[in-house]
C-alpha atoms as a PDB file:
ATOM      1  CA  UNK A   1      -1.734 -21.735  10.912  1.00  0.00           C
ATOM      2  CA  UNK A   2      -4.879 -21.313  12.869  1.00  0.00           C
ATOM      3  CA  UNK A   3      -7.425 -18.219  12.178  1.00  0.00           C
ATOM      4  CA  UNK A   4      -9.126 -16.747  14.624  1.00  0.00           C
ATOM      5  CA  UNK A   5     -12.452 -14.728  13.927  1.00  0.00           C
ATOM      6  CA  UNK A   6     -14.214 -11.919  15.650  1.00  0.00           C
ATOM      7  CA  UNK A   7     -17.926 -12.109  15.991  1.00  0.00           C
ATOM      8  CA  UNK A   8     -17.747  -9.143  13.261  1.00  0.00           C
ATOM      9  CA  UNK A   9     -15.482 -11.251  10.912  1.00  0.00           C
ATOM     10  CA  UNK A  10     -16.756 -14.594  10.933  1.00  0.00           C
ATOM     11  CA  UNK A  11     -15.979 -16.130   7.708  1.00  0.00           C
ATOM     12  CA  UNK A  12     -19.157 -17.764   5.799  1.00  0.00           C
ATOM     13  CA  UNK A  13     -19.614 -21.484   6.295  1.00  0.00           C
ATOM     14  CA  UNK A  14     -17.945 -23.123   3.272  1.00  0.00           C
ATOM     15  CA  UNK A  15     -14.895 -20.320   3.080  1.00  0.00           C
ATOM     16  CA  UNK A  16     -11.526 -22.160   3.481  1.00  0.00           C
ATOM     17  CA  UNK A  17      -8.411 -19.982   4.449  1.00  0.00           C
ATOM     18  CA  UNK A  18      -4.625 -21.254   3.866  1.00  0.00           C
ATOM     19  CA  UNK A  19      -1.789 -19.700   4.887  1.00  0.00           C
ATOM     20  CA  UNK A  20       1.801 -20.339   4.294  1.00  0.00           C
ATOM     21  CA  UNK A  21       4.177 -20.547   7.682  1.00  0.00           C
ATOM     22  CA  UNK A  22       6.640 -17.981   5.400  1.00  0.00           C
ATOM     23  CA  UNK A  23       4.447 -14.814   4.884  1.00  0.00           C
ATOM     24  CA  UNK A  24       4.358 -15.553   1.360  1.00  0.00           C
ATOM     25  CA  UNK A  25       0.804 -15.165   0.305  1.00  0.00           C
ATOM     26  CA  UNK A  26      -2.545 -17.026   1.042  1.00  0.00           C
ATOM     27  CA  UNK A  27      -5.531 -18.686  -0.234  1.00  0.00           C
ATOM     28  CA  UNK A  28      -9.280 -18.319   0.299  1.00  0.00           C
ATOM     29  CA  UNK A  29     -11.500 -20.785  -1.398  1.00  0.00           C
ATOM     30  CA  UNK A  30     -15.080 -19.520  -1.592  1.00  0.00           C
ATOM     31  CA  UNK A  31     -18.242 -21.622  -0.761  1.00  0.00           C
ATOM     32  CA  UNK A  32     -18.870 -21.268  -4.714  1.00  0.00           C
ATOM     33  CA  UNK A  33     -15.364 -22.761  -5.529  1.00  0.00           C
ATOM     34  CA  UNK A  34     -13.630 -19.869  -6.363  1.00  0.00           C
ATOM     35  CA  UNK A  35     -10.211 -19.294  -5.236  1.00  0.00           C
ATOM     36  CA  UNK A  36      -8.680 -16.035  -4.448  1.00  0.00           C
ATOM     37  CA  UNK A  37      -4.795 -16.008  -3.946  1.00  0.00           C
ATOM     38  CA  UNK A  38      -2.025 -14.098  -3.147  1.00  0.00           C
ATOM     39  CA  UNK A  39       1.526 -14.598  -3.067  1.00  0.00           C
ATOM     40  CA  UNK A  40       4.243 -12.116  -2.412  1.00  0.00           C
ATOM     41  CA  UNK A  41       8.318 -12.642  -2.897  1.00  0.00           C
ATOM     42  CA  UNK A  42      10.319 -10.943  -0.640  1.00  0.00           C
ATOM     43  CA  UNK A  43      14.549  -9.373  -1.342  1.00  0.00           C
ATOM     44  CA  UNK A  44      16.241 -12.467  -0.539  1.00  0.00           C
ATOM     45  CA  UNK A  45      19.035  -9.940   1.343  1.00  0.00           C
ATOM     46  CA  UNK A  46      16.110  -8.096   3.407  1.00  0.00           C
ATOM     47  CA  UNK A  47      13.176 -10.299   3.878  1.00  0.00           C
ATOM     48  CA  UNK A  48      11.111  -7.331   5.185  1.00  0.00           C
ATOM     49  CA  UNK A  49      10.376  -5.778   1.610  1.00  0.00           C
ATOM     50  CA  UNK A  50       8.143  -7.001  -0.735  1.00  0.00           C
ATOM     51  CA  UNK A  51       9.364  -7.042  -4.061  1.00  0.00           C
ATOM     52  CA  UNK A  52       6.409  -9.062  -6.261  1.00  0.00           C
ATOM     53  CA  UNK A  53       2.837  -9.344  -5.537  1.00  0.00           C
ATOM     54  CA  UNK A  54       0.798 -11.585  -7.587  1.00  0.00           C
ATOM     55  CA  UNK A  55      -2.963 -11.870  -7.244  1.00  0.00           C
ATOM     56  CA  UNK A  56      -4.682 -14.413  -9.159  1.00  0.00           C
ATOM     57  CA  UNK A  57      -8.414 -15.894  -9.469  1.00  0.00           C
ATOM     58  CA  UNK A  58      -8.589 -19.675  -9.812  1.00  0.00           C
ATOM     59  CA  UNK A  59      -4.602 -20.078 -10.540  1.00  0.00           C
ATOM     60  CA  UNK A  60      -4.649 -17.422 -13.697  1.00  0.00           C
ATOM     61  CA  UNK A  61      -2.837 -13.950 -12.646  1.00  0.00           C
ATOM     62  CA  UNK A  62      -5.356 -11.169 -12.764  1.00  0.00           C
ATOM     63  CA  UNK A  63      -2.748  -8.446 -11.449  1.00  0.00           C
ATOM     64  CA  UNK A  64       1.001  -8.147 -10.471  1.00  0.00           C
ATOM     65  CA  UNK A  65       2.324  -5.407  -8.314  1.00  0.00           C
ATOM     66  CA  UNK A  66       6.451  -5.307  -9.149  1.00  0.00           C
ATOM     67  CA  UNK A  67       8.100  -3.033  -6.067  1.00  0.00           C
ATOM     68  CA  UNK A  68      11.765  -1.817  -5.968  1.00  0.00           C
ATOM     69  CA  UNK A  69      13.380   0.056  -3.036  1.00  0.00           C
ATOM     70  CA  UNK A  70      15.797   2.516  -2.602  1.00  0.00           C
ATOM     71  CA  UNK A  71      18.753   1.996   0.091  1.00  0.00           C
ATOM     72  CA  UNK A  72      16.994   3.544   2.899  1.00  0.00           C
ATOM     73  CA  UNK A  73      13.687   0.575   1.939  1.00  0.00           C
ATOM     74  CA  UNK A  74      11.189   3.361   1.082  1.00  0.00           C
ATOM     75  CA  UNK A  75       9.163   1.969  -2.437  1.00  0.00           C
ATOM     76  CA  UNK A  76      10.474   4.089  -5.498  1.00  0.00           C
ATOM     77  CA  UNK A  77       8.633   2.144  -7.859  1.00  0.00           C
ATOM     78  CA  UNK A  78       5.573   0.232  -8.327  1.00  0.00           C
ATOM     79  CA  UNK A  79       5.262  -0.903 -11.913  1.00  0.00           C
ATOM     80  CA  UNK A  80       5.352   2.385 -13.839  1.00  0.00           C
ATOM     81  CA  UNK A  81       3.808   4.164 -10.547  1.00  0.00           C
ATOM     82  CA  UNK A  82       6.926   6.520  -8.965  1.00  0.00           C
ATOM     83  CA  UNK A  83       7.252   8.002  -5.434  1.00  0.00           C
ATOM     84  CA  UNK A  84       9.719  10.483  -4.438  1.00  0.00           C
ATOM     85  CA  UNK A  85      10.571  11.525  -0.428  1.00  0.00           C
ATOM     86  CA  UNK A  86      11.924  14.104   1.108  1.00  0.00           C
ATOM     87  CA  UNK A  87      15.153  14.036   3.683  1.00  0.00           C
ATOM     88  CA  UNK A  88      12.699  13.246   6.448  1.00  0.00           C
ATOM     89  CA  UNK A  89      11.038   9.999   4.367  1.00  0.00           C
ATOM     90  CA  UNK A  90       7.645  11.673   4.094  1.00  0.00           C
ATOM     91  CA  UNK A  91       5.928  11.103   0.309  1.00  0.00           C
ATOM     92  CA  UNK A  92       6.416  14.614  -1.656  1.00  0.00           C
ATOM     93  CA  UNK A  93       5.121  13.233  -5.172  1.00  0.00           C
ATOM     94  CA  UNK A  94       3.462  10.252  -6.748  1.00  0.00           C
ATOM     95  CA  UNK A  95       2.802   9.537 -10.203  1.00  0.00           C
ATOM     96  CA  UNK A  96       0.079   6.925 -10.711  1.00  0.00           C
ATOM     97  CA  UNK A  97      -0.194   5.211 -13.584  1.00  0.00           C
ATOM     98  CA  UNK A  98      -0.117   8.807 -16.144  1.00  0.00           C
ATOM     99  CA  UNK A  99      -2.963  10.367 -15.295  1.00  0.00           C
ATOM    100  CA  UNK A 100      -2.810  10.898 -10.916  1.00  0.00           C
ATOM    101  CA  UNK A 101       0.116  12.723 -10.154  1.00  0.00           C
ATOM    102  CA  UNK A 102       0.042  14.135  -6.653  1.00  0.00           C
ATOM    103  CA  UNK A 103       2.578  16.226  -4.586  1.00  0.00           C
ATOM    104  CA  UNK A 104       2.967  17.538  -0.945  1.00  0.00           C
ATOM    105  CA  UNK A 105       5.234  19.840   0.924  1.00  0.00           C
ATOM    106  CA  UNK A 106       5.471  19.879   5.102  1.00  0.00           C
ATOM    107  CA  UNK A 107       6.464  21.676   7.503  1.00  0.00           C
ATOM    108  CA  UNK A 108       9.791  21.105   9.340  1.00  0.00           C
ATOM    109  CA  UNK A 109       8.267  19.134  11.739  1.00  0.00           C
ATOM    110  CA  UNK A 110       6.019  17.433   9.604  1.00  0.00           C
ATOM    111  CA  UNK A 111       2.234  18.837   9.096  1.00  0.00           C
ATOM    112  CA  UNK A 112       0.974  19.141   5.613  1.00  0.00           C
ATOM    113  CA  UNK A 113       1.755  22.609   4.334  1.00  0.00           C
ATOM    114  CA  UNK A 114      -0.022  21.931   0.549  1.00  0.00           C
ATOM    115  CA  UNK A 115      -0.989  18.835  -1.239  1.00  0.00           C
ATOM    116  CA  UNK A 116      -1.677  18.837  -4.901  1.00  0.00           C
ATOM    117  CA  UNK A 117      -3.709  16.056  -6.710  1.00  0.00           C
ATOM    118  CA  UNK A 118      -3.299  17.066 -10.789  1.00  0.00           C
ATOM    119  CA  UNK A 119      -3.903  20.762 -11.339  1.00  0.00           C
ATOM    120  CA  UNK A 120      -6.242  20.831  -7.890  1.00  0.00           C
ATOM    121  CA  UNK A 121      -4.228  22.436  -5.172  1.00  0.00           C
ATOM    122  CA  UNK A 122      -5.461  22.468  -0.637  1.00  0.00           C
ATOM    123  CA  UNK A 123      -3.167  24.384   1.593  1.00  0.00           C
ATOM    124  CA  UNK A 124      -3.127  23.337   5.012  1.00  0.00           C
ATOM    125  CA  UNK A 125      -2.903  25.782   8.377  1.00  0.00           C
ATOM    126  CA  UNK A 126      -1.548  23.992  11.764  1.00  0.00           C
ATOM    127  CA  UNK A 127      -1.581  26.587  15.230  1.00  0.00           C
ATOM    128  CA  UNK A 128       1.544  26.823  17.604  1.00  0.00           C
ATOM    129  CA  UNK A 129       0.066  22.951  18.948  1.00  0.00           C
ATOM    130  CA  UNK A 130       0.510  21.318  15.757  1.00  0.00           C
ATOM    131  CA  UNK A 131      -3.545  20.953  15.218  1.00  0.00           C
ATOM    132  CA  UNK A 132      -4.622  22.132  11.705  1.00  0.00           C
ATOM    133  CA  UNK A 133      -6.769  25.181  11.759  1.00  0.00           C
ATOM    134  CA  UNK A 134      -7.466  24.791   7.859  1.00  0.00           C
ATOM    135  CA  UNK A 135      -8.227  21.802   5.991  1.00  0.00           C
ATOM    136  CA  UNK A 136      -9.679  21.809   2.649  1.00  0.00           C
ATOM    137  CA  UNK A 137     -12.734  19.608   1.888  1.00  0.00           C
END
């Protein structure tokens, strides 16, 4: 696969890139030797969601990112990390890891009516043109 660069992403001289022809994961080797990888498995029935993510450092796993799905392909679960929707697929709580739990209500067309991140609550005001009037800092 050929790699094209940007005169603002230029890769060092020395960096190596691989890519599989599958979309499942890459390599960058480092001018020091190091190499970074990635590789992702995919739900043999619906190739579009990513089920594993591994990362690894010179070919020892440093982190792996487990996904399910439910049946309308939204992620449920990512290791012990949960996400729940509401009818219209937009993310009304996450619990990361146990100690980030956050939760968020909208309106019925969709702006932010409160967010909640722990025991820290914002409310959010939107005028008659959608555009929020009040957003916390």
């Amino acid at each position: 696969m050929k790699f094209a660069h940007g005169a603002c992403c230029r890769p060092r001289k020395g960096t190596a890139y691989t890519f599989d022809n599958r979309d499942e994961g890459y390599s960058i080797m480092l001018p020091n030797g190091t190499v970074l990888a990635r590789s992702v498995i995919r739900d043999w029935r619906r190739r579009h969601l990513v089920t594993v993510i591994t990362n690894s450092v010179n070919g020892e796993p440093q982190q792996r990112l487990g996904y399910t799905h439910d049946i309308l392909d939204r992620v449920t679960r990512r290791n012990t990390d949960t996400f729940d929707y509401n009818a219209r697929s937009e993310v009304i709580s996450a619990i990361i890891q146990t100690n980030h739990a956050s939760r968020s209500a909208y309106d019925n067309i969709g702006n932010a009516l409160w967010a909640s991140l722990n025991s820290d609550t914002s409310t959010y005001t939107a005028n008659v043109l959608n555009e929020y009037t009040s957003v916390p800092l």
